[in-house]
PDB file of N, CA and C in Angstrom:
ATOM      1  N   UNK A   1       7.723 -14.305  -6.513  1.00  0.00           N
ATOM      2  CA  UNK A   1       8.163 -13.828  -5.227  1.00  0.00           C
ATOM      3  C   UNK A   1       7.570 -14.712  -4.121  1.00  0.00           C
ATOM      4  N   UNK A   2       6.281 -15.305  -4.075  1.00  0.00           N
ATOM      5  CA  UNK A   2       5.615 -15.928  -3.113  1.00  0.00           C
ATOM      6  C   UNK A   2       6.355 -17.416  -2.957  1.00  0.00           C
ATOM      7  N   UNK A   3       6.633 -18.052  -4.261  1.00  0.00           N
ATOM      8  CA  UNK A   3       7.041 -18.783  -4.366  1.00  0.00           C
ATOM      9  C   UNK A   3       8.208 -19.326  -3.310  1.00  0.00           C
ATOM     10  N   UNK A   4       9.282 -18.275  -3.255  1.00  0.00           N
ATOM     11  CA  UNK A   4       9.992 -18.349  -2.083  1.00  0.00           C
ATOM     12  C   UNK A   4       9.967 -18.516  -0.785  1.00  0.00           C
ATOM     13  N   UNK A   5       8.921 -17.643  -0.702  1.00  0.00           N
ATOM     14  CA  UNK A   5       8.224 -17.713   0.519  1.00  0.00           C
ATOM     15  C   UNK A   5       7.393 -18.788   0.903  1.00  0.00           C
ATOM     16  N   UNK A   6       7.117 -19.437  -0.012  1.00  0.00           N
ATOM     17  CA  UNK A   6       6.682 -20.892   0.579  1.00  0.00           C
ATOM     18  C   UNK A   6       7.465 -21.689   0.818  1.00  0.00           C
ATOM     19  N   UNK A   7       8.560 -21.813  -0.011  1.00  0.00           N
ATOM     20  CA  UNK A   7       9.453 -22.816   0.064  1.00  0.00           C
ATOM     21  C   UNK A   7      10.440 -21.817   1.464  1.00  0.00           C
ATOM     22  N   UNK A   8      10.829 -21.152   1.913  1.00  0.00           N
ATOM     23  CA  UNK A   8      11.280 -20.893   3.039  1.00  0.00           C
ATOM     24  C   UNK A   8      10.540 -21.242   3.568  1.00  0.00           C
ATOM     25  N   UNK A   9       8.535 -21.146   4.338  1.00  0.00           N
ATOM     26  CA  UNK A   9       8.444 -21.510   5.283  1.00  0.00           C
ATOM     27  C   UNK A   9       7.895 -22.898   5.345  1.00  0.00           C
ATOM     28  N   UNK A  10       8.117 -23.734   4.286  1.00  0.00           N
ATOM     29  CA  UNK A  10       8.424 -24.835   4.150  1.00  0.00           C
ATOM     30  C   UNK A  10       9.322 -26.292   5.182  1.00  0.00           C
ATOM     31  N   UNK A  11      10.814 -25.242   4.420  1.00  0.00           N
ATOM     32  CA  UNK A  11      11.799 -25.576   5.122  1.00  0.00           C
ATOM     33  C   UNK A  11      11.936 -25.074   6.565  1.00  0.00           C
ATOM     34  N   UNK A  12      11.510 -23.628   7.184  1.00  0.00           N
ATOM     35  CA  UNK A  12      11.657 -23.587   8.052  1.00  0.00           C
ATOM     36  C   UNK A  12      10.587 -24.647   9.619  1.00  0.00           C
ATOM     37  N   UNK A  13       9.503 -25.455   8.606  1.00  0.00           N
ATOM     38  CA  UNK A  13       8.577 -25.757   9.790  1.00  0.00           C
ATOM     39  C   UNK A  13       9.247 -27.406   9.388  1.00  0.00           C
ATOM     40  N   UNK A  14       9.541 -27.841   8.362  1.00  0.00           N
ATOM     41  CA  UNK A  14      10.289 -28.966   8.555  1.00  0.00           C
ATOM     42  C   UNK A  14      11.665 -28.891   9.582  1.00  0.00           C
ATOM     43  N   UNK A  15      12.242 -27.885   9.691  1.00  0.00           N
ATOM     44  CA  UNK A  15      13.183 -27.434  11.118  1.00  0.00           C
ATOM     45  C   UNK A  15      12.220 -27.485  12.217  1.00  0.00           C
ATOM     46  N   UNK A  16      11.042 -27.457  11.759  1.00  0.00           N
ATOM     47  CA  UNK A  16      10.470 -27.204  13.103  1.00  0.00           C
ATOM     48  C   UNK A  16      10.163 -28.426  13.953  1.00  0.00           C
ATOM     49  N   UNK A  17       9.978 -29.281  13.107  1.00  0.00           N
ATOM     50  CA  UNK A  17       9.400 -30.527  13.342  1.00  0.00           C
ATOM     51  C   UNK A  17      10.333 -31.271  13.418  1.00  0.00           C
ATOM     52  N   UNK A  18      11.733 -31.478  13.073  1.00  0.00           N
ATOM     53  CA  UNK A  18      12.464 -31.909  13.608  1.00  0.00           C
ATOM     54  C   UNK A  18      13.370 -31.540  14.877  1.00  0.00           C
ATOM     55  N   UNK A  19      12.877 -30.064  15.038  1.00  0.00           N
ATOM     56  CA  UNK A  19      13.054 -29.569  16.666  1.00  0.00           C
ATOM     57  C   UNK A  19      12.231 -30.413  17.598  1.00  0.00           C
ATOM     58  N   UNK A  20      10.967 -30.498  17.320  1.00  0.00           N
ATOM     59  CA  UNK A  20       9.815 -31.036  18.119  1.00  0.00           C
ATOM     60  C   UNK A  20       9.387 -32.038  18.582  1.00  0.00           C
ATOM     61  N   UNK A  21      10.586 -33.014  17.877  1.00  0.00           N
ATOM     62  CA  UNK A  21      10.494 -34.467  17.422  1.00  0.00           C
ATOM     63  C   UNK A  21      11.758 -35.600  17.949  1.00  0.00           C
ATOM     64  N   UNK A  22      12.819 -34.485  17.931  1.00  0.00           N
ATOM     65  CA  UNK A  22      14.295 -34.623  18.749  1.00  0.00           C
ATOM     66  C   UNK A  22      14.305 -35.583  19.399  1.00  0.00           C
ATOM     67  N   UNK A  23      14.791 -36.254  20.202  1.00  0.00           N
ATOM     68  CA  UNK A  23      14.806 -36.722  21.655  1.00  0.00           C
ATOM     69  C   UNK A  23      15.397 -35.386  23.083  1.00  0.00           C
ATOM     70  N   UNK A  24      15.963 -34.956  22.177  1.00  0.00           N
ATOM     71  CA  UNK A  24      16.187 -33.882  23.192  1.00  0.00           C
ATOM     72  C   UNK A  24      15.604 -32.560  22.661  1.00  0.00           C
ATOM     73  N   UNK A  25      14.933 -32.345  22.132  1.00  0.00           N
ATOM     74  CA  UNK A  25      13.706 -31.175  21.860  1.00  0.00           C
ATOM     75  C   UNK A  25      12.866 -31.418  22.250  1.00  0.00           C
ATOM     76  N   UNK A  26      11.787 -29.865  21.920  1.00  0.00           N
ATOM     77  CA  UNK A  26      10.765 -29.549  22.972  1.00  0.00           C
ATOM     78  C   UNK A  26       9.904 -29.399  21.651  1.00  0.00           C
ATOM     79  N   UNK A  27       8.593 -29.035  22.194  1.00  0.00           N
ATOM     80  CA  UNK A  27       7.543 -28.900  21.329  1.00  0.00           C
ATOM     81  C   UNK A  27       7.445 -27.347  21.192  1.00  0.00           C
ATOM     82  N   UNK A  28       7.780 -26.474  22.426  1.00  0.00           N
ATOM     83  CA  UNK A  28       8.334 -24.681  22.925  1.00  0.00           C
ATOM     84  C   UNK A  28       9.503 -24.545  21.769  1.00  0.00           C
ATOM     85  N   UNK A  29      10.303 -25.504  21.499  1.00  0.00           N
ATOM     86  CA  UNK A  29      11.609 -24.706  20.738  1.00  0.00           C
ATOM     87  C   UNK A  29      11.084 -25.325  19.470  1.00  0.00           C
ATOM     88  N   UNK A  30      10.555 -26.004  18.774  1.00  0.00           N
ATOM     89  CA  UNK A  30       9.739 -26.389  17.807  1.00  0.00           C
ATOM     90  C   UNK A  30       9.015 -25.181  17.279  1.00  0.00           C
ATOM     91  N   UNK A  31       8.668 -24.475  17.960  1.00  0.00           N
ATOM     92  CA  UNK A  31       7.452 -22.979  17.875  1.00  0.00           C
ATOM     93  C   UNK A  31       8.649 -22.139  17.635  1.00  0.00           C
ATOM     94  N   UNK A  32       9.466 -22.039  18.529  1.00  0.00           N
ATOM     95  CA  UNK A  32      10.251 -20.729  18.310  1.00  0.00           C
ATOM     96  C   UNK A  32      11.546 -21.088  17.170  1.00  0.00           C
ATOM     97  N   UNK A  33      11.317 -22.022  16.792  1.00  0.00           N
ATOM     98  CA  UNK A  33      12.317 -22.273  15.685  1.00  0.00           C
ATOM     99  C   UNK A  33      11.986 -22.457  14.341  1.00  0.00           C
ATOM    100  N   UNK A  34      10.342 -21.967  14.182  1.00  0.00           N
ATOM    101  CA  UNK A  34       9.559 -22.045  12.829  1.00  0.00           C
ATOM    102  C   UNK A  34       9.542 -20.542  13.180  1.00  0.00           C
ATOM    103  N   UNK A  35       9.143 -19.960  14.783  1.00  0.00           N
ATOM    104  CA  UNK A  35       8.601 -18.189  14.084  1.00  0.00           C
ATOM    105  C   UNK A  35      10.158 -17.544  14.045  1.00  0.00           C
ATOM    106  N   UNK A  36      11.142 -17.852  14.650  1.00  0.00           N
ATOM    107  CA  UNK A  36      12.336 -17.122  14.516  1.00  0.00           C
ATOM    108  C   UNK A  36      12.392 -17.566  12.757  1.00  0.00           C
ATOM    109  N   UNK A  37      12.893 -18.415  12.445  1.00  0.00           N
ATOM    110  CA  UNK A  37      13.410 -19.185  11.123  1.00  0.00           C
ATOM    111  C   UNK A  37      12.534 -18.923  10.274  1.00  0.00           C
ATOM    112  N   UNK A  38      11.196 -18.681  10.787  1.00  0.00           N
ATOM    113  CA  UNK A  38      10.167 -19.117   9.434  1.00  0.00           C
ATOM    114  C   UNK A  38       9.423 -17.412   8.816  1.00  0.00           C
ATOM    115  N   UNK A  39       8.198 -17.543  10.310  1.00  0.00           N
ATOM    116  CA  UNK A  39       7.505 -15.958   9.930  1.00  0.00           C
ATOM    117  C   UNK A  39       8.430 -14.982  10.289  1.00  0.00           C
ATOM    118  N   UNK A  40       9.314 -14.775  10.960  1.00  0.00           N
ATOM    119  CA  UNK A  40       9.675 -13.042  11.131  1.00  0.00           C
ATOM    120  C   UNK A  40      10.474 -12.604   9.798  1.00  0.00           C
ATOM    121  N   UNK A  41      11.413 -13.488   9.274  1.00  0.00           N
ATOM    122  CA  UNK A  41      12.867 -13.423   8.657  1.00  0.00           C
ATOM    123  C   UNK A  41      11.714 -13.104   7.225  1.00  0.00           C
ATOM    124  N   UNK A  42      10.286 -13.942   6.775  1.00  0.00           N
ATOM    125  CA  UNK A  42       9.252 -13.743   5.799  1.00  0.00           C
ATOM    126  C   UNK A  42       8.593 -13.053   5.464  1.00  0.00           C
ATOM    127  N   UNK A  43       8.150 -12.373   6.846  1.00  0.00           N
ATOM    128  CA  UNK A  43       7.562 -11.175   7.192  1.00  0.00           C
ATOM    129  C   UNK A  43       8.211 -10.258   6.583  1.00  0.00           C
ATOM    130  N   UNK A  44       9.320  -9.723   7.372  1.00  0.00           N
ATOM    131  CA  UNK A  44      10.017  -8.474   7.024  1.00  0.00           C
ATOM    132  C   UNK A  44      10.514  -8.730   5.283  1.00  0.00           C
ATOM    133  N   UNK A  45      10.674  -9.825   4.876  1.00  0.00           N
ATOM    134  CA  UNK A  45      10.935  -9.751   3.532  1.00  0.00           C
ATOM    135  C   UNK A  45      10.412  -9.757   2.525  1.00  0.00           C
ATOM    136  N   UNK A  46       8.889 -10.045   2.640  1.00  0.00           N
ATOM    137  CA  UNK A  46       7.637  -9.657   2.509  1.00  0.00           C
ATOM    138  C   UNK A  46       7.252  -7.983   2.169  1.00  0.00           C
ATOM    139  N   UNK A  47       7.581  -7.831   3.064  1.00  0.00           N
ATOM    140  CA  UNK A  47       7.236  -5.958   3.834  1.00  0.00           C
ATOM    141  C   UNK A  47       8.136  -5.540   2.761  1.00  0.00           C
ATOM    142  N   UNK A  48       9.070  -5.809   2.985  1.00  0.00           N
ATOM    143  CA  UNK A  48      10.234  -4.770   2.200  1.00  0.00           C
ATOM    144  C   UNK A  48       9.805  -5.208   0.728  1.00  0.00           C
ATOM    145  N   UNK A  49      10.002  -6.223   0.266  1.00  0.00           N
ATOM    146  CA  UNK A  49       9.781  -6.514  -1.388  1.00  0.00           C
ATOM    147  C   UNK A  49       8.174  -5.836  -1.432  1.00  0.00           C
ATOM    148  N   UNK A  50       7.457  -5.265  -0.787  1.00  0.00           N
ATOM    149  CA  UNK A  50       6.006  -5.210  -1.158  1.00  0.00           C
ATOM    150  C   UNK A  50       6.087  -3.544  -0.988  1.00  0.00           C
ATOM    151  N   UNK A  51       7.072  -2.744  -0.882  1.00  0.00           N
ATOM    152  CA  UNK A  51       7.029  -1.397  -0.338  1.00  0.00           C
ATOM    153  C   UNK A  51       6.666  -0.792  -2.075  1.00  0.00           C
ATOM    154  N   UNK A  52       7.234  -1.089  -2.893  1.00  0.00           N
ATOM    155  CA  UNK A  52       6.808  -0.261  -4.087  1.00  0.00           C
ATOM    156  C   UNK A  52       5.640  -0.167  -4.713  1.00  0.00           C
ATOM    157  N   UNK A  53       5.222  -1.172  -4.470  1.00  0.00           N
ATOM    158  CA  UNK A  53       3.896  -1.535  -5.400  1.00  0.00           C
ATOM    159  C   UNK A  53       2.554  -0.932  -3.923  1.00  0.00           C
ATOM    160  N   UNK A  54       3.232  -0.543  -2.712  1.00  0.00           N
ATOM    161  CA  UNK A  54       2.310   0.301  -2.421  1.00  0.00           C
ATOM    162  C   UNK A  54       2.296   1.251  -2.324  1.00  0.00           C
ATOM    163  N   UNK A  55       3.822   1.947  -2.671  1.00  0.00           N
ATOM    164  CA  UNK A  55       3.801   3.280  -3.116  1.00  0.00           C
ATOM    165  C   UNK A  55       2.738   3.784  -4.348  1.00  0.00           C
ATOM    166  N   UNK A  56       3.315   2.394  -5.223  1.00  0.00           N
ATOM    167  CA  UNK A  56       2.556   2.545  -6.526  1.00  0.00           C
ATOM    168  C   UNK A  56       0.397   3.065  -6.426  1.00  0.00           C
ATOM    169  N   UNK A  57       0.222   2.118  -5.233  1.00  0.00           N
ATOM    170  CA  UNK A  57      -1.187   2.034  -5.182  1.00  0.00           C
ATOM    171  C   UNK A  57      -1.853   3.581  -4.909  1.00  0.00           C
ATOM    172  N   UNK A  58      -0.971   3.558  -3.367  1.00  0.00           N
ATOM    173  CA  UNK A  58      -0.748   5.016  -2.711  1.00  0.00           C
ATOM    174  C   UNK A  58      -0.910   6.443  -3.766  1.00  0.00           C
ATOM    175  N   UNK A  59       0.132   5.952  -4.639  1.00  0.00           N
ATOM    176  CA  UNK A  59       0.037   7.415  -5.283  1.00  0.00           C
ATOM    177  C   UNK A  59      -1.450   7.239  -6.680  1.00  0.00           C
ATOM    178  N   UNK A  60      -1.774   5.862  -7.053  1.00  0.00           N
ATOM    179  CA  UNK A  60      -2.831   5.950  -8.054  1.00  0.00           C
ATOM    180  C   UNK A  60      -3.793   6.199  -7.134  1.00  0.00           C
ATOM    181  N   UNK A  61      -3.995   6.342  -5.812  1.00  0.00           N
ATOM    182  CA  UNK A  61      -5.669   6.602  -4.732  1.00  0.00           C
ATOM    183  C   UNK A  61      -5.672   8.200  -4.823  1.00  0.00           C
ATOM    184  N   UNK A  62      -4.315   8.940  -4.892  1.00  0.00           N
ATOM    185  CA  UNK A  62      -4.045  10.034  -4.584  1.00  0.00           C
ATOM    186  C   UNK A  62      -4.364  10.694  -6.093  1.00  0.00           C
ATOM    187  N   UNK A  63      -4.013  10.154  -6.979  1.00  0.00           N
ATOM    188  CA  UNK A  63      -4.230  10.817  -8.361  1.00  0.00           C
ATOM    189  C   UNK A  63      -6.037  10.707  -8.720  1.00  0.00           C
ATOM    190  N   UNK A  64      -6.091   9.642  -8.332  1.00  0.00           N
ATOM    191  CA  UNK A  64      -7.618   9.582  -8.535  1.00  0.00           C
ATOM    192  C   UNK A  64      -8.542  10.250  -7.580  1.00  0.00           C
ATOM    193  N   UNK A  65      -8.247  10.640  -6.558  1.00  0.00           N
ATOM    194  CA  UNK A  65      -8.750  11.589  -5.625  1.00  0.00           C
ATOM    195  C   UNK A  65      -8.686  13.255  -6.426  1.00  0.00           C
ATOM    196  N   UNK A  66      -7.457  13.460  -6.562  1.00  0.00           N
ATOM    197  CA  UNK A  66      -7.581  14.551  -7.658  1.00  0.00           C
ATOM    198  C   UNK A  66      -8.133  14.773  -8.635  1.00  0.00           C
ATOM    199  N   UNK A  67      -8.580  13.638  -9.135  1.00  0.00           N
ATOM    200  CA  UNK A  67      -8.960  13.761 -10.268  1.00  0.00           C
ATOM    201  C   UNK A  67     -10.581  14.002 -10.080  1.00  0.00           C
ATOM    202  N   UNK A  68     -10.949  13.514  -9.330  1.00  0.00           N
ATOM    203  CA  UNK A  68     -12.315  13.341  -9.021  1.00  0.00           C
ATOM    204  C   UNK A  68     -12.529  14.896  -8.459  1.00  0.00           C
ATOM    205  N   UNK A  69     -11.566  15.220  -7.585  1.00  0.00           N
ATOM    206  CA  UNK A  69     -11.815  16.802  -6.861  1.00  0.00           C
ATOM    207  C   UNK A  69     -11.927  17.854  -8.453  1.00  0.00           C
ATOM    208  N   UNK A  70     -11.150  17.582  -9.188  1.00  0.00           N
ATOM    209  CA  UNK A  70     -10.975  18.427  -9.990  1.00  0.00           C
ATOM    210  C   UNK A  70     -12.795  18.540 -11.091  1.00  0.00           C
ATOM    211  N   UNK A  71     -12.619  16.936 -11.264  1.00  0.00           N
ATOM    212  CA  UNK A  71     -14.109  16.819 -11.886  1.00  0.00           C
ATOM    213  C   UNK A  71     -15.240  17.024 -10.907  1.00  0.00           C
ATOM    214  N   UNK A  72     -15.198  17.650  -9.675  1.00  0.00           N
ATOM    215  CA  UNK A  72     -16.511  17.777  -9.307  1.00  0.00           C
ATOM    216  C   UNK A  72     -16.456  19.584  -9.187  1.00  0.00           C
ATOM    217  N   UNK A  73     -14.891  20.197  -9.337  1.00  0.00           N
ATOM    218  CA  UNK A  73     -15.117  21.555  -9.497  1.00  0.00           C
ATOM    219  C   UNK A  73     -15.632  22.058 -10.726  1.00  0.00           C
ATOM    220  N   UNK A  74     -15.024  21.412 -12.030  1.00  0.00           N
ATOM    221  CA  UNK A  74     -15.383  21.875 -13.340  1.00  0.00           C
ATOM    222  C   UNK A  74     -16.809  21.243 -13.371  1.00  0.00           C
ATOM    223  N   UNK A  75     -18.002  20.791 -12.528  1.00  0.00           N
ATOM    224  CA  UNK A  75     -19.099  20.290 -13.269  1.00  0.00           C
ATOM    225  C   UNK A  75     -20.062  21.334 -12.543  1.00  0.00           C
ATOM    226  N   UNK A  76     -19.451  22.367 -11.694  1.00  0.00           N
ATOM    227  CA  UNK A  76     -20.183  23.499 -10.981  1.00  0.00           C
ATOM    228  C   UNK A  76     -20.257  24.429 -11.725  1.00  0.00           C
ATOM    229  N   UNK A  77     -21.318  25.038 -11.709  1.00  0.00           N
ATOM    230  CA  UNK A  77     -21.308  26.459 -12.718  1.00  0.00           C
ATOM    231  C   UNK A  77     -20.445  27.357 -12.361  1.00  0.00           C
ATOM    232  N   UNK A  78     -20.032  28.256 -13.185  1.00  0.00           N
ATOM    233  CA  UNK A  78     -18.687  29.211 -12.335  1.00  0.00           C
ATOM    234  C   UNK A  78     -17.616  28.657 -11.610  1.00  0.00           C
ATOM    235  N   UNK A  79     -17.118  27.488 -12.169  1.00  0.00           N
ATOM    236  CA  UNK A  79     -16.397  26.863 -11.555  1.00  0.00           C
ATOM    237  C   UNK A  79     -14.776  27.498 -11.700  1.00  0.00           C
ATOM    238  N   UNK A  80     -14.669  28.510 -12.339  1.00  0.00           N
ATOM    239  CA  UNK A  80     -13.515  29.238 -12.559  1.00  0.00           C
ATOM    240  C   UNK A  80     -13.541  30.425 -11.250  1.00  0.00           C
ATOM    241  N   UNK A  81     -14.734  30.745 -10.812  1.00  0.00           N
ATOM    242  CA  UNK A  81     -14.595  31.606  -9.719  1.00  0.00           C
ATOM    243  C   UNK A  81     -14.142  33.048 -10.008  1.00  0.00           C
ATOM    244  N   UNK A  82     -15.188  33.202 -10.989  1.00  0.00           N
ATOM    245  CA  UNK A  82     -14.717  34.381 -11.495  1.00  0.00           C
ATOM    246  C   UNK A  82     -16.109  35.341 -11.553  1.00  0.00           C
ATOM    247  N   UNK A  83     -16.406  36.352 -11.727  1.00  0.00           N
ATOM    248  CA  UNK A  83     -17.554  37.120 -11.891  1.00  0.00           C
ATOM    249  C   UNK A  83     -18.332  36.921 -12.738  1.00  0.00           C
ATOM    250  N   UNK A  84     -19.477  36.752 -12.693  1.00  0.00           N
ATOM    251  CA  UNK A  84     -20.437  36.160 -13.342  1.00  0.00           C
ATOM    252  C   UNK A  84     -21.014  37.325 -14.633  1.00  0.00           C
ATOM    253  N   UNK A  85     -20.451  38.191 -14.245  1.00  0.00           N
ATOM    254  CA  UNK A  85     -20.504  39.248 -15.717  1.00  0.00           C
ATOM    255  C   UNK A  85     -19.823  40.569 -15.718  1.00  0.00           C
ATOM    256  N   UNK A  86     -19.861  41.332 -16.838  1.00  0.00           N
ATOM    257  CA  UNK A  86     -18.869  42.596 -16.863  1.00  0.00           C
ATOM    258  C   UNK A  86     -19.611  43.254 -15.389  1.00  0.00           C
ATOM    259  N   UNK A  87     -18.630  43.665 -15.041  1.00  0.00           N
ATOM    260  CA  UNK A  87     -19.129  45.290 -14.141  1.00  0.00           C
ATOM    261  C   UNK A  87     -18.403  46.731 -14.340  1.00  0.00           C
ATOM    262  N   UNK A  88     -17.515  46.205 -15.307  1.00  0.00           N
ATOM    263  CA  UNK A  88     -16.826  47.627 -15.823  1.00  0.00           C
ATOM    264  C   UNK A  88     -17.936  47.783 -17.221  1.00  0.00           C
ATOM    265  N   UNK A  89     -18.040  49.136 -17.149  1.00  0.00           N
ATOM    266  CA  UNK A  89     -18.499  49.579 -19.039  1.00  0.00           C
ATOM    267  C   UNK A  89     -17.505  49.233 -19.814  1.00  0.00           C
ATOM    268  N   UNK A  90     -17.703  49.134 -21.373  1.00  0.00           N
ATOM    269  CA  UNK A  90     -16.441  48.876 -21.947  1.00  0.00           C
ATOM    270  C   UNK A  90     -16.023  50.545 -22.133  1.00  0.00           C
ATOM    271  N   UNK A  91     -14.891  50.648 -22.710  1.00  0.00           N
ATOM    272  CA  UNK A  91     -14.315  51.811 -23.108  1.00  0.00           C
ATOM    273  C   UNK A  91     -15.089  52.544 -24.403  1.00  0.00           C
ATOM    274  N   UNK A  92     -15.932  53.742 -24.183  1.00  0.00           N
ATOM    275  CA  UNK A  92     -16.392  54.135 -24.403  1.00  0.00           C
ATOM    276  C   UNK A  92     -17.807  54.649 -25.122  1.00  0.00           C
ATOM    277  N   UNK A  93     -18.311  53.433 -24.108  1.00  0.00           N
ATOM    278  CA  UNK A  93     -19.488  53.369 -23.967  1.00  0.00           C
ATOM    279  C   UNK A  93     -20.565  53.937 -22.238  1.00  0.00           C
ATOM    280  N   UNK A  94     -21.157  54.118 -22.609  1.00  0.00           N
ATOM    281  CA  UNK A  94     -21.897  54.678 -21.417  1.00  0.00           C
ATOM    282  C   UNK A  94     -22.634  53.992 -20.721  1.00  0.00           C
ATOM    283  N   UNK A  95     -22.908  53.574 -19.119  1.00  0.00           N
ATOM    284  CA  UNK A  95     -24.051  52.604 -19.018  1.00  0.00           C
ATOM    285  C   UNK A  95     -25.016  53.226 -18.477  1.00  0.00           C
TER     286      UNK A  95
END
């Protein structure tokens, strides 16, 4: 994937430099003809090809957060949250 992305902004700063270099170019449209051509169009295609794999990350921070919440409830005593002993008699017995 990067690969592309070099070779686009490759080509786009060799546009650039032959903007810059012109006889009738500027060294100003040289700049704006590598970031129009080069970083924005890279950027955003960048961004977008990179959206899954931070979903992906996103949701392994989130599982492992759980997981950790969960292992620090079960390492508490009574971690079920439940009464710590009978308080009913059993059936038919007397206390």
């Amino acid at each position: 994937m990067y690969i592309v992305a070099i070779a686009w902004l490759y080509v786009a700063a060799l546009m650039a430099v032959a903007e810059a270099t012109h006889s009738a170019g500027t060294l100003l449209g040289g700049i704006i003809t590598f970031v129009l051509y080069g970083l924005l169009p890279m950027a955003l295609v960048l961004y977008v090809m990179g959206t899954p794999a931070r979903r992906r990350a996103i949701k392994a921070r989130e599982s492992a957060e759980l997981q950790a919440a969960q292992a620090a409830l079960s390492a508490q005593p009574d971690a079920g949250a439940e009464a710590a002993g009978d308080t009913v008699a059993p059936v038919g017995k007397e206390a």
